[in-house]
Structures are given as C-alpha cells and as structure tokens.
Protein backbone atom coordinates (compact mmCIF):
# COMPACT_ATOMS: atom_id res chain seq x y z
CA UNK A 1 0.00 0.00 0.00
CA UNK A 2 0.99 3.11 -0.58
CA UNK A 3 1.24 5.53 2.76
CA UNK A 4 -2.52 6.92 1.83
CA UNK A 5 -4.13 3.53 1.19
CA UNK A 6 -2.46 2.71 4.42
CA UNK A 7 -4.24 5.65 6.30
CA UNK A 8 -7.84 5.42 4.19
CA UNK A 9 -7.64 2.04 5.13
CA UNK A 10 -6.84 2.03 8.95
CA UNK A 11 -9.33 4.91 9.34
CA UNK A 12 -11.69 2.48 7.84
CA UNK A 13 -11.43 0.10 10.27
CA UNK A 14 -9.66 -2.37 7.69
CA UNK A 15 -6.05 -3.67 8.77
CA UNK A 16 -3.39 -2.25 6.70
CA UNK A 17 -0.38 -3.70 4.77
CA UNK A 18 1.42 -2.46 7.92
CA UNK A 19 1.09 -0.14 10.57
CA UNK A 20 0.72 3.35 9.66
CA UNK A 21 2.88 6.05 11.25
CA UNK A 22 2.46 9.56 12.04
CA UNK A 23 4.77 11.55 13.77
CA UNK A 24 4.50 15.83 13.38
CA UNK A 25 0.78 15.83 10.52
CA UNK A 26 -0.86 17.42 13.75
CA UNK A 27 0.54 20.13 16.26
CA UNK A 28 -1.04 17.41 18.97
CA UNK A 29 1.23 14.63 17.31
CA UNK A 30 4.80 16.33 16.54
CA UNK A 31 8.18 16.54 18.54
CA UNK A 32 9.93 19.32 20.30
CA UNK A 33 12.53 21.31 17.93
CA UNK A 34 15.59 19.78 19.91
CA UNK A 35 14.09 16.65 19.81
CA UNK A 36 13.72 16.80 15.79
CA UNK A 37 17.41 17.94 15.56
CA UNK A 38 18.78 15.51 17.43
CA UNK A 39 16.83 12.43 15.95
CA UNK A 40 17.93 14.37 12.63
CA UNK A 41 21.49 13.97 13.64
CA UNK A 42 20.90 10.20 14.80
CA UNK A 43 18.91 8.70 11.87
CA UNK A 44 20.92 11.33 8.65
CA UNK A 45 23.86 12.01 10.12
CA UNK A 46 23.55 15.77 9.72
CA UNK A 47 23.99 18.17 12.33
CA UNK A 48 24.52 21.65 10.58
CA UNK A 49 20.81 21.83 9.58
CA UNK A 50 18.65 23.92 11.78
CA UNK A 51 15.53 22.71 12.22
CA UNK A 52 12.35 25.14 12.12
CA UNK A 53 10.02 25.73 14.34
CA UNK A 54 6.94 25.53 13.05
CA UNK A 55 4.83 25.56 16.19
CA UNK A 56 5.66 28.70 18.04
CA UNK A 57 3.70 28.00 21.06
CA UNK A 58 4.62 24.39 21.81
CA UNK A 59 8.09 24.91 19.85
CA UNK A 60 7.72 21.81 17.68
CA UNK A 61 10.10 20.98 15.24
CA UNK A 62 9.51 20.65 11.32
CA UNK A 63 9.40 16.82 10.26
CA UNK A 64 10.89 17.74 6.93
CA UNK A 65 10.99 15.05 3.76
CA UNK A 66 13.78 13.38 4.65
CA UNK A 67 13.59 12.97 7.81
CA UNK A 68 9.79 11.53 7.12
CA UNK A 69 11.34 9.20 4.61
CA UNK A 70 13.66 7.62 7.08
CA UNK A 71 11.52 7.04 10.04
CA UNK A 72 8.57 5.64 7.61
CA UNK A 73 5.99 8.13 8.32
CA UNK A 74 2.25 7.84 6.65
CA UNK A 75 0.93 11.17 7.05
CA UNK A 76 1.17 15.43 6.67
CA UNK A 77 -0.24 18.11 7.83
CA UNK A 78 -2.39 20.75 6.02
CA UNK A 79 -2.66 23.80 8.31
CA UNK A 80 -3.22 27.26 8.18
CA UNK A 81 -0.32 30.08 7.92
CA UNK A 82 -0.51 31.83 11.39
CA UNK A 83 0.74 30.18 14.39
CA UNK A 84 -0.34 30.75 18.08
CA UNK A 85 1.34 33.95 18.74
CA UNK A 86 -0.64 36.01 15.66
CA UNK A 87 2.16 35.80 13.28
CA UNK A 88 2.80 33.62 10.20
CA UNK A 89 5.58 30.93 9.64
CA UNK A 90 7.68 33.02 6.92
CA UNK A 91 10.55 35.00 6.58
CA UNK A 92 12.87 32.52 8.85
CA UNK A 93 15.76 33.61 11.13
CA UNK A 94 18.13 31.92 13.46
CA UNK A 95 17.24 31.31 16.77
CA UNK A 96 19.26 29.58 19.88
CA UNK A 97 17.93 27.48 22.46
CA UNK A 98 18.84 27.95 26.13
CA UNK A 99 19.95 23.87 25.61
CA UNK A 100 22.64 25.18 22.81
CA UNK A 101 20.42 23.99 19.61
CA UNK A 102 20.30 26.09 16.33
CA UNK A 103 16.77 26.54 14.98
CA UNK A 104 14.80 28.40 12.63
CA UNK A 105 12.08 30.53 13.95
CA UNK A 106 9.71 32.52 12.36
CA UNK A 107 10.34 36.64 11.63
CA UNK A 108 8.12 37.23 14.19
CA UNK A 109 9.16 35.57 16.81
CA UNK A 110 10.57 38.07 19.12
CA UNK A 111 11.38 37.14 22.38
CA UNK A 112 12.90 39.54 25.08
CA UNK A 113 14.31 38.22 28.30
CA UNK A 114 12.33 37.54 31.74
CA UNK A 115 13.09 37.82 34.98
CA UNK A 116 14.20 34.15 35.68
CA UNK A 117 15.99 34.21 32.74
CA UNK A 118 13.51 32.73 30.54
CA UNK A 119 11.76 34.69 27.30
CA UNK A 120 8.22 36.74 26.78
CA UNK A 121 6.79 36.19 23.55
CA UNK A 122 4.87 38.98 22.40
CA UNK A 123 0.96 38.86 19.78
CA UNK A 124 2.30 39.63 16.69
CA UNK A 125 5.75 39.86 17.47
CA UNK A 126 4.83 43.32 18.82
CA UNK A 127 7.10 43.69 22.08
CA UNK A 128 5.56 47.19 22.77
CA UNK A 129 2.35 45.49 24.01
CA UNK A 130 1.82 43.14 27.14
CA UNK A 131 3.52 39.30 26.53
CA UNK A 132 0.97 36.64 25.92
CA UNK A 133 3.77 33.83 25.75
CA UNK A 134 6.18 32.72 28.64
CA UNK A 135 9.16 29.99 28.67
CA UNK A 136 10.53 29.74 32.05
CA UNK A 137 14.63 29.65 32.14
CA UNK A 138 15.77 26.03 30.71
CA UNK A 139 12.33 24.83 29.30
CA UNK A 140 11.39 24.11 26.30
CA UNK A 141 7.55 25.85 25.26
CA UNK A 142 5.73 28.50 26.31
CA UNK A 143 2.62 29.00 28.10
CA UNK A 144 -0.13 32.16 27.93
CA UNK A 145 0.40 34.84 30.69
CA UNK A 146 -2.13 35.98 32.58
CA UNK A 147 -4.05 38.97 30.60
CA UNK A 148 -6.99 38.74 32.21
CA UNK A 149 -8.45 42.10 32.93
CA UNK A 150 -10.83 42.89 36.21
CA UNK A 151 -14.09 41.36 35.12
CA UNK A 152 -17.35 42.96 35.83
CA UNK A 153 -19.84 40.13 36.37
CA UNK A 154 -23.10 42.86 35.94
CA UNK A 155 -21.80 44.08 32.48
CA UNK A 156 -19.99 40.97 30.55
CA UNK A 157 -20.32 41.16 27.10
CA UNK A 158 -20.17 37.73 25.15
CA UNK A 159 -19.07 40.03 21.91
CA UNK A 160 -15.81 40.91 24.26
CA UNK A 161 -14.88 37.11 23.20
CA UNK A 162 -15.91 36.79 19.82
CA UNK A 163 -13.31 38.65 17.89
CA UNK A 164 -11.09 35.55 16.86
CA UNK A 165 -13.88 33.68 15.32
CA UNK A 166 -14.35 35.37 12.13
CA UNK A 167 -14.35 33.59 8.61
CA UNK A 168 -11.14 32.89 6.88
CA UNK A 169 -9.96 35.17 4.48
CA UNK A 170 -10.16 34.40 0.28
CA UNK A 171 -6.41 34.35 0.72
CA UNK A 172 -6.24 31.78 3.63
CA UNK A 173 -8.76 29.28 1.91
CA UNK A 174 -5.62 29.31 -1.39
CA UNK A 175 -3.03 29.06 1.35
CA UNK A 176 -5.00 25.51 2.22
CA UNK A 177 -6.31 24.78 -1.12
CA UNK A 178 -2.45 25.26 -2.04
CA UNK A 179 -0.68 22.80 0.15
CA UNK A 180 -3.38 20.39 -0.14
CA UNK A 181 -2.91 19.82 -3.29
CA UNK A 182 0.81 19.97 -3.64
CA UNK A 183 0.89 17.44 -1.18
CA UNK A 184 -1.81 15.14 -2.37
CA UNK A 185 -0.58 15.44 -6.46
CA UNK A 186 2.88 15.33 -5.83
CA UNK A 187 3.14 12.52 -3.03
CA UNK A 188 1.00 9.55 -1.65
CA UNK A 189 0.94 10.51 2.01
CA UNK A 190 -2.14 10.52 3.98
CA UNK A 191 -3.24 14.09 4.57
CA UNK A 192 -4.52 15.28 7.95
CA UNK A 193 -6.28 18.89 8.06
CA UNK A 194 -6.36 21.63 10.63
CA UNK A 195 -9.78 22.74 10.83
CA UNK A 196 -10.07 26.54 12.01
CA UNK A 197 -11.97 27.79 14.86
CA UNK A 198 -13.51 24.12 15.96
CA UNK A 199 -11.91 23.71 19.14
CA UNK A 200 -15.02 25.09 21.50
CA UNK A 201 -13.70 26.20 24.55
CA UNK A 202 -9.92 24.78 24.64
CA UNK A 203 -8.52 26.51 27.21
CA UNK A 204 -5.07 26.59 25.45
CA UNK A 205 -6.86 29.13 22.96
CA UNK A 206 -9.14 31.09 26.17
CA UNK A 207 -6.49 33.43 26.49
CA UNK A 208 -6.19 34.48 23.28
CA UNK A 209 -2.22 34.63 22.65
CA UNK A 210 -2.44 36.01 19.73
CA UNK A 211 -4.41 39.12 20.22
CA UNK A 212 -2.96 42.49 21.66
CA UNK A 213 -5.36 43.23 23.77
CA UNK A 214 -7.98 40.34 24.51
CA UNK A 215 -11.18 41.41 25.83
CA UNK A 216 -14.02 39.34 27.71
CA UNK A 217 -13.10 36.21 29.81
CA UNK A 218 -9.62 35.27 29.28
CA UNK A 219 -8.20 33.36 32.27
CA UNK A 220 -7.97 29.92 32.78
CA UNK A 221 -9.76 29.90 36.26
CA UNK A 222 -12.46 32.36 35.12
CA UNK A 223 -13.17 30.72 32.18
CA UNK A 224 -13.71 27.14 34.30
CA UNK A 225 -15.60 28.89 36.65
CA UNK A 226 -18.01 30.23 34.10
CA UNK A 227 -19.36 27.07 32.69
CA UNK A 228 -20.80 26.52 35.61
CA UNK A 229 -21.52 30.39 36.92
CA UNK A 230 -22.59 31.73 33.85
CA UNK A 231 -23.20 29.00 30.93
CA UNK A 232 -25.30 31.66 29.35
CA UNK A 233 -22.27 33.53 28.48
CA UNK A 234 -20.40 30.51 27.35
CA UNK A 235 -23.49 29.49 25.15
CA UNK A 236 -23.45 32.76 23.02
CA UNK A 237 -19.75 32.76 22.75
CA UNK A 238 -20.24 29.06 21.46
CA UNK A 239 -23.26 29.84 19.43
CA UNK A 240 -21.58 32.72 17.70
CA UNK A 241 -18.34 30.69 16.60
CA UNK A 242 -20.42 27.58 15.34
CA UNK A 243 -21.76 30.30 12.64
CA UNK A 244 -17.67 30.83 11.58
CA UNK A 245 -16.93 27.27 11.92
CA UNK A 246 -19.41 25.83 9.88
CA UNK A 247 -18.98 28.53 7.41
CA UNK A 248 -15.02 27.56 7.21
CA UNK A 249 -15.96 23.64 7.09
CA UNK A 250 -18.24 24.95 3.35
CA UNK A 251 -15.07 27.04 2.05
CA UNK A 252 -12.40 24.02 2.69
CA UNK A 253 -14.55 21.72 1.72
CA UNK A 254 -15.28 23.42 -1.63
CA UNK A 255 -11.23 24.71 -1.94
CA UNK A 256 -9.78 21.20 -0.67
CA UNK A 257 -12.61 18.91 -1.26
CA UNK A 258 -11.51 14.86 -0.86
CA UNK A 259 -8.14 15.52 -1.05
CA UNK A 260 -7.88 15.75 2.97
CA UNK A 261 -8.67 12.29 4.56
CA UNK A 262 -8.82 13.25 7.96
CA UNK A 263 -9.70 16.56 9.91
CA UNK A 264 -8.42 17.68 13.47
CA UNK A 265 -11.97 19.23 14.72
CA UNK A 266 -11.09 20.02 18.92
CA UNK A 267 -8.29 19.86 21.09
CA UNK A 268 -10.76 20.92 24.26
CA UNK A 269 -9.21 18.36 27.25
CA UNK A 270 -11.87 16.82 29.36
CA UNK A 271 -9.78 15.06 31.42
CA UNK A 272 -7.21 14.93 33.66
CA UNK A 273 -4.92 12.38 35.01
CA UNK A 274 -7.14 10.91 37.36
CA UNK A 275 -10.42 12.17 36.44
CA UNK A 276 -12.46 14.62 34.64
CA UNK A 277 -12.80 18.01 33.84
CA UNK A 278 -16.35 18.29 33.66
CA UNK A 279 -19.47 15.48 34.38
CA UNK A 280 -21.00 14.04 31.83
CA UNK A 281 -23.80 15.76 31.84
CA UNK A 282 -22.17 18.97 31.67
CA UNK A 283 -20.23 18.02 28.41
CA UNK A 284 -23.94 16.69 27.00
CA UNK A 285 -25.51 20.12 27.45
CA UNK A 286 -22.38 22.70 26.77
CA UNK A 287 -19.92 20.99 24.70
CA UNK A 288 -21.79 18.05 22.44
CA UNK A 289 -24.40 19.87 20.80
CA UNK A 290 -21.69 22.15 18.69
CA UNK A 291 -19.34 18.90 18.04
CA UNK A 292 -21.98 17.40 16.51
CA UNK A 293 -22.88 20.03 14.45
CA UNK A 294 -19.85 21.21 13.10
CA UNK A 295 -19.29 16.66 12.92
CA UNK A 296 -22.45 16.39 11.00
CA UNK A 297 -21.39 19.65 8.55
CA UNK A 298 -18.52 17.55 7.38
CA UNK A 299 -19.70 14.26 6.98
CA UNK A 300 -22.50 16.05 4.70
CA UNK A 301 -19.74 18.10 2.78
CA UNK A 302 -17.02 15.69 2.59
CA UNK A 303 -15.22 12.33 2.83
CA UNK A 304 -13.15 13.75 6.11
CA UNK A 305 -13.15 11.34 9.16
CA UNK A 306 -13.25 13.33 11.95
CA UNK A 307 -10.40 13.87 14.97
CA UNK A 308 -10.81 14.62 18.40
CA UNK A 309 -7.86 15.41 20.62
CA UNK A 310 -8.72 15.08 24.78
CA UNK A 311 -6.36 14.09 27.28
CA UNK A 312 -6.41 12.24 30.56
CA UNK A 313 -9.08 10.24 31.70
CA UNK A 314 -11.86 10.32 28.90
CA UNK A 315 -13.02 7.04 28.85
CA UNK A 316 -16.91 8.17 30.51
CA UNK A 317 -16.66 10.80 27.60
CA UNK A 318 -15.76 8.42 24.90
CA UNK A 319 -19.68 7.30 23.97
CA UNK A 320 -20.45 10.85 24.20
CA UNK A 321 -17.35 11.31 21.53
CA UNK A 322 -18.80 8.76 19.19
CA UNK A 323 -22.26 9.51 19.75
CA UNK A 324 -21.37 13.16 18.64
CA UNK A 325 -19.93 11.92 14.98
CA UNK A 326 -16.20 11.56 16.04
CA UNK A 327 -14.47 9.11 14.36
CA UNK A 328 -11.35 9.41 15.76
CA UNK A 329 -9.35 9.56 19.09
CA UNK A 330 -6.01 11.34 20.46
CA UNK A 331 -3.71 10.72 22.16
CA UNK A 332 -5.11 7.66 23.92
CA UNK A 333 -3.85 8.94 27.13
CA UNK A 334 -3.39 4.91 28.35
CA UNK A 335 -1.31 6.09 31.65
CA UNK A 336 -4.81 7.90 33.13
CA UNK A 337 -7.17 6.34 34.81
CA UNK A 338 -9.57 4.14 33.73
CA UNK A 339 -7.87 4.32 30.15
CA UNK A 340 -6.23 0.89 30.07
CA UNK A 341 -5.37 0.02 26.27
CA UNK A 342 -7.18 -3.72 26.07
CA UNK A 343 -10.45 -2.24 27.45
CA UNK A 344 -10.34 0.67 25.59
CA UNK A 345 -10.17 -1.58 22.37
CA UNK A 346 -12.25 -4.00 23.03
CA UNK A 347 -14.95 -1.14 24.16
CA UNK A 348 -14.86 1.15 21.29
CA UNK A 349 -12.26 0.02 18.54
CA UNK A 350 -15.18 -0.71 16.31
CA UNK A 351 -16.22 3.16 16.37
CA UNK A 352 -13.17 4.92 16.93
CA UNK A 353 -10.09 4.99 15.37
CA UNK A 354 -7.55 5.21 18.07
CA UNK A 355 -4.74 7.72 16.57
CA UNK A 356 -1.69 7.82 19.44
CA UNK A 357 -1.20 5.59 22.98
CA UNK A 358 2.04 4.35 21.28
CA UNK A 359 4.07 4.77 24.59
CA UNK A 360 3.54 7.00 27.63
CA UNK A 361 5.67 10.29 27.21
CA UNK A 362 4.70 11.19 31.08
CA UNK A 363 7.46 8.55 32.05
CA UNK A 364 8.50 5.94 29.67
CA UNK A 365 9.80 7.67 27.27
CA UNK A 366 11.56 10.49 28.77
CA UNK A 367 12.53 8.15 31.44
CA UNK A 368 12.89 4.73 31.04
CA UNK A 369 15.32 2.51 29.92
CA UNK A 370 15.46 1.67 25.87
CA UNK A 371 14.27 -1.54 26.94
CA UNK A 372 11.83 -0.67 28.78
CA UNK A 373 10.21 2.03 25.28
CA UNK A 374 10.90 -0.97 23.21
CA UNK A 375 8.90 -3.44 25.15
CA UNK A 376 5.71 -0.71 25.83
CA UNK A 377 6.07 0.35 22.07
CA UNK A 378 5.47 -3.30 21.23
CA UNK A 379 2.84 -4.17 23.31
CA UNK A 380 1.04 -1.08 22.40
CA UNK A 381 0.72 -1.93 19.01
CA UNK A 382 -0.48 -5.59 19.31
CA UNK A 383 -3.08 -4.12 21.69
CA UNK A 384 -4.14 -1.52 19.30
CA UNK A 385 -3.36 -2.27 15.74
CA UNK A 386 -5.69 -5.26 15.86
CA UNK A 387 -8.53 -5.59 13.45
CA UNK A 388 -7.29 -2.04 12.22
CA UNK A 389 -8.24 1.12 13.51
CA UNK A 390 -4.99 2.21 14.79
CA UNK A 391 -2.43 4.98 13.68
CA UNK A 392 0.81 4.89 15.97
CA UNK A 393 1.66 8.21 17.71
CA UNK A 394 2.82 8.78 21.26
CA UNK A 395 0.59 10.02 23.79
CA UNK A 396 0.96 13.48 22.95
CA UNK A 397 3.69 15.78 21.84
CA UNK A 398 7.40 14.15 22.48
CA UNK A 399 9.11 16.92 24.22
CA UNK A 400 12.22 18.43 23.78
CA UNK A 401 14.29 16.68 26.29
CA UNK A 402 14.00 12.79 25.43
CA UNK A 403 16.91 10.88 25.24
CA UNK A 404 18.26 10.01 21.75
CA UNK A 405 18.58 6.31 22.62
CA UNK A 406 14.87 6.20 24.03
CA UNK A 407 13.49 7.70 20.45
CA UNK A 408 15.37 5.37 18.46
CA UNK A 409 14.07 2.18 20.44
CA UNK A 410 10.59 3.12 20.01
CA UNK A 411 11.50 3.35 15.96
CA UNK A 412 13.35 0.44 16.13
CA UNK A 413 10.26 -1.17 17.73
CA UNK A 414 7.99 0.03 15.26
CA UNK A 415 9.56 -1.05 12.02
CA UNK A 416 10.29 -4.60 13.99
CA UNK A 417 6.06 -4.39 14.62
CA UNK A 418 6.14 -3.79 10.89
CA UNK A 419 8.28 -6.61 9.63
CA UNK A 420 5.97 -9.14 11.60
C-alpha cells in the first residue's frame, strides 16, 4: 500500500499492509525542535541543519521530507499560515535554544528576556504590548500569561470574546487549497487537516495569545468557573463561533474537497490524570451539541473522518465522543485512569479509530530505559493495531528533552512491529 491507502484504510477500520505512522501531521502529534534535531542527527547524520520551528507556542520541530522518509511516516499536515502567537511561519531567522540547539524561527518571533531568565513572547511579534507567551529559564515551550483584565460580572459582554472567530480570508482558503494539493498530487501521504476555529472552549486558545489586547473572559480559572456560573455567556460565545466554523468547514470543503482524509476538529481536554474536567452531563448540554454540528457539517460536505484530541481520563466521555460523529481519538492517554489500552479496544475500537497511545511520554519515554520504550512500544501496538483502527503516535507531543537512545528504540520497535 501506498502511505494513503495505508491511512484510508486504517481509518476504515480495515487492517493495513502495515502499521501506519504519524509523527509531526498534527501540532497534537509532533516533537519538540531539539528533539527533531537531534533524531535528525541520529537517523541522517547531519547536524549543521537547523531545524524550524513551526509551532511557536509548543516549539515543535519541522518533520521535513527526509527525515519523514527515514523514520517511515504515513501522514502530513495541512494547516493554516498563522501560528499561536498572531504571526505567520515566513521569513525565517536563526534562533538559539537555552539547551545550545540552532533553529529556525519565524520573523516574528521576538522574544525579550524575563526575569528568571527565561523569554516573553509577544501577539504579533509586537514587544511594545503586554507578553501573551512565557518559557521559564531552561524549558522548552511557552505557556499564555495571565491577561486577564478585572471582570465585571453585571456588564460581561459575550461580543468581548468573539473577535477571533471570524471567517477565513479568500487568501487563507488558497493558502490551504495550495498545500493540499501539492501534497496530495505530488506525493501519496495521507493528509490530515487543521480545521479553524472548531476547538469550542480549549482553554489553550481562552487566552487568546495572539491578540494584543484580549477582551471578555480570558483566564484559565475564570473561564472554568463560568461554565458553571454563567453557561449563558459561554453558550453565546459558542453559538456565535459555530456560525464561523461551519462557514469555514463549506469554504475548505469546496477549496480542498476529498483531497484531505482526515480533519483535526477540537483539542478541548476533558480530562485529567485521574479524572475529569467536567461530568458528563455537563459536556452533554455545553460541549456536544456544537461537536456534533460542526461533525455532521462535514460528513454532509465531505469524505473527512473526523479527529478529536482530549487528554487524561476520557473514557466516561468516549460514547459521548462517538455519539457526537467523532471518528477518531487522540492521544489515547493509556497512563490515566480508567484508560487501560485492552479495554479501551475491546470497548470502542469498532467506532473509533484510536490515533496515538504508542508509549507513555509522562514517564516511559523520557525516562525509562530503551528496553523498557521498546517493550511498551510493542505491546502497544499488538493491543491496538488489531482488526485495524490504529495509527501509531505517542501520547501526545514528544518533548524536547528525550533521550536520543529512548526515540530510536521506540522506531526500532515500530519497524520490527512492521516486519511481523
């Protein structure tokens, strides 16, 4: 099979030729930009290239053609221009990491120093306005500051958190129209889209760290409180960025059309390591109602299977996921409770595709033994790819500071799971 018959066939529930890979299609599925360089320098033997960063906010690293070609990878991303920060990924610079690496970042990106000796990122790259991006001394992403402004519970204005949800521009729907089809004409990956404006209420796009001067509700504990203190508020806010969404899902589906096999509809986390975020219930009335609309919009307008990224303990969510028109789950977050891989499988791997729980990146691989990656890896994919349904990721992002010898077992014990 080619790497998209492998991928339209696994997200059909049909077991492919072989597994199918993806490692860096989605900014929930990629590696950290030190991490890229140095599996760059492992697996091609180059070490003068400088990798770019092509997720400002999480600082992943570009999975570039050869690179993809050596490791075996199945899949690419189709994604938008503009990144987290408000600025686009063009006119490239050099950039060094507090760890020593080289990079490529964005024109943009314009860091100035804080006081523990990490950086502020700035909306826009415009450093005469408050940060909205902070990387602590020796880490290796940012997260949002706190912009949150004094809130006025009498005189809150939903419209104070609408302004990001607007319709994509004539000029963005070419940008994905454009890569779409240079990837899908001139190579036989899979293709995974980044839908825009989908995600309703991930709180890793509340504060709005891209915008100068974010209005409304823009904290993280504000914004939990309110979905229980004022649901209203949320509702209209939700309400008003369906209208975008589902006006976004017509343009790409007319500009990209069938090209696109899979597309990444919310990143919203309803769980966390040992429980949930929200009841059931809760996610029924506030949360369900717009995924299945904006799920039943593209199953009318297109072949797209659709992805849903939640971490932690989802499992009580999971036939609310399926019974909203999700077709597929990330990243499988098998280390939380109540997520173990052999019930989750035997449960729902006839409705969901299960798209990541290759190894846990909370402890095995950043911290265990080659062995020990090698062995989980393995056992992972026997669990999963079963009967089909399965695209190997890890859970989650592999960040920047994973040993060398740890990513190379887990590669080693995919291609061995291949050869089988």
């Amino acid at each position: 099979m080619t790497s998209r018959e492998r991928l339209a066939a696994t997200l059909n529930h049909e077991e492919p030729d072989c597994l199918c890979v993806d490692f860096g299609a989605g900014f929930q599925t990629g590696m950290g930009v030190g991490t890229v360089h140095r599996l760059r320098e492992a697996v091609l033997g180059v070490s003068a290239h400088r990798v770019k960063v092509i997720e400002s906010y999480q600082m992943l690293g570009e999975i570039d053609e050869p690179l993809r070609v050596a490791l075996g990878l199945d899949v690419v991303g189709v994604h938008g221009p503009g990144t987290m920060f408000g600025f686009n990924n063009e006119g490239w610079k050099p950039f060094t990491l507090f760890d020593g690496t080289p990079v490529l970042v964005p024109g943009q990106f314009n860091v100035t120093p804080a006081e523990d000796g990490g950086w502020l990122m700035y909306p826009e790259g415009d450093t005469t306005v408050p940060p909205s991006g902070w990387m602590p001394n020796g880490s290796y992403f940012f997260d949002s500051t706190r912009r949150q402004e004094p809130l006025d519970e009498a005189a809150l204005d939903p419209a104070d958190n609408f302004e990001e949800f607007t319709v994509i521009t004539p000029a963005e729907v070419e940008h994905f129209a454009r890569v779409a089809r240079h990837w899908h004409d001139t190579t036989n990956y899979g293709l995974y889209l980044t839908l825009p404006g989908t995600a309703f209420g991930d709180i890793a796009l509340v504060p709005a760290p891209w915008l100068r001067h974010p209005r409304g509700i823009r904290g993280v504990e504000e914004w939990y409180m309110a979905t229980v203190t004022n649901r209203d508020y949320i509702l209209k806010i939700f309400e008003h960025q369906l209208q975008s969404a589902l006006r976004n899902i017509d343009l790409l589906a007319e500009a990209v059309g069938p090209r696109v096999q899979v597309a990444f509809v919310s990143g919203t986390d309803f769980g966390t390591q040992t429980g949930q975020f929200c009841s059931v219930s809760t996610y029924r009335a506030l949360y369900k109602p717009f995924h299945k609309a904006v799920n039943d919009r593209i199953h009318e307008r297109t072949p797209w299977k659709t992805f849903i990224h939640s971490c932690g303990a989802v499992a009580p969510f999971i036939p609310e996921f399926i019974d909203a028109g999700f077709d597929v789950l990330n990243p499988v977050q098998c280390s939380a409770a109540g997520m173990d891989p052999r019930t989750l499988k035997r449960e729902f791997g006839r409705h969901l595709v299960f798209w990541g729980g290759g190894v846990d990146t909370q402890k095995t691989l950043p911290f265990g033994t080659p062995d020990e990656v090698y062995r989980e890896v393995r056992e992972r994919i026997d669990i999963f790819a079963e009967g089909g349904g399965y695209v190997f990721n890890s859970i989650h992002n592999v960040q920047g500071s994973v040993p060398i010898s740890n990513l190379l077992a887990m590669f080693r014990a995919v291609d061995d799971s291949r050869k089988a």
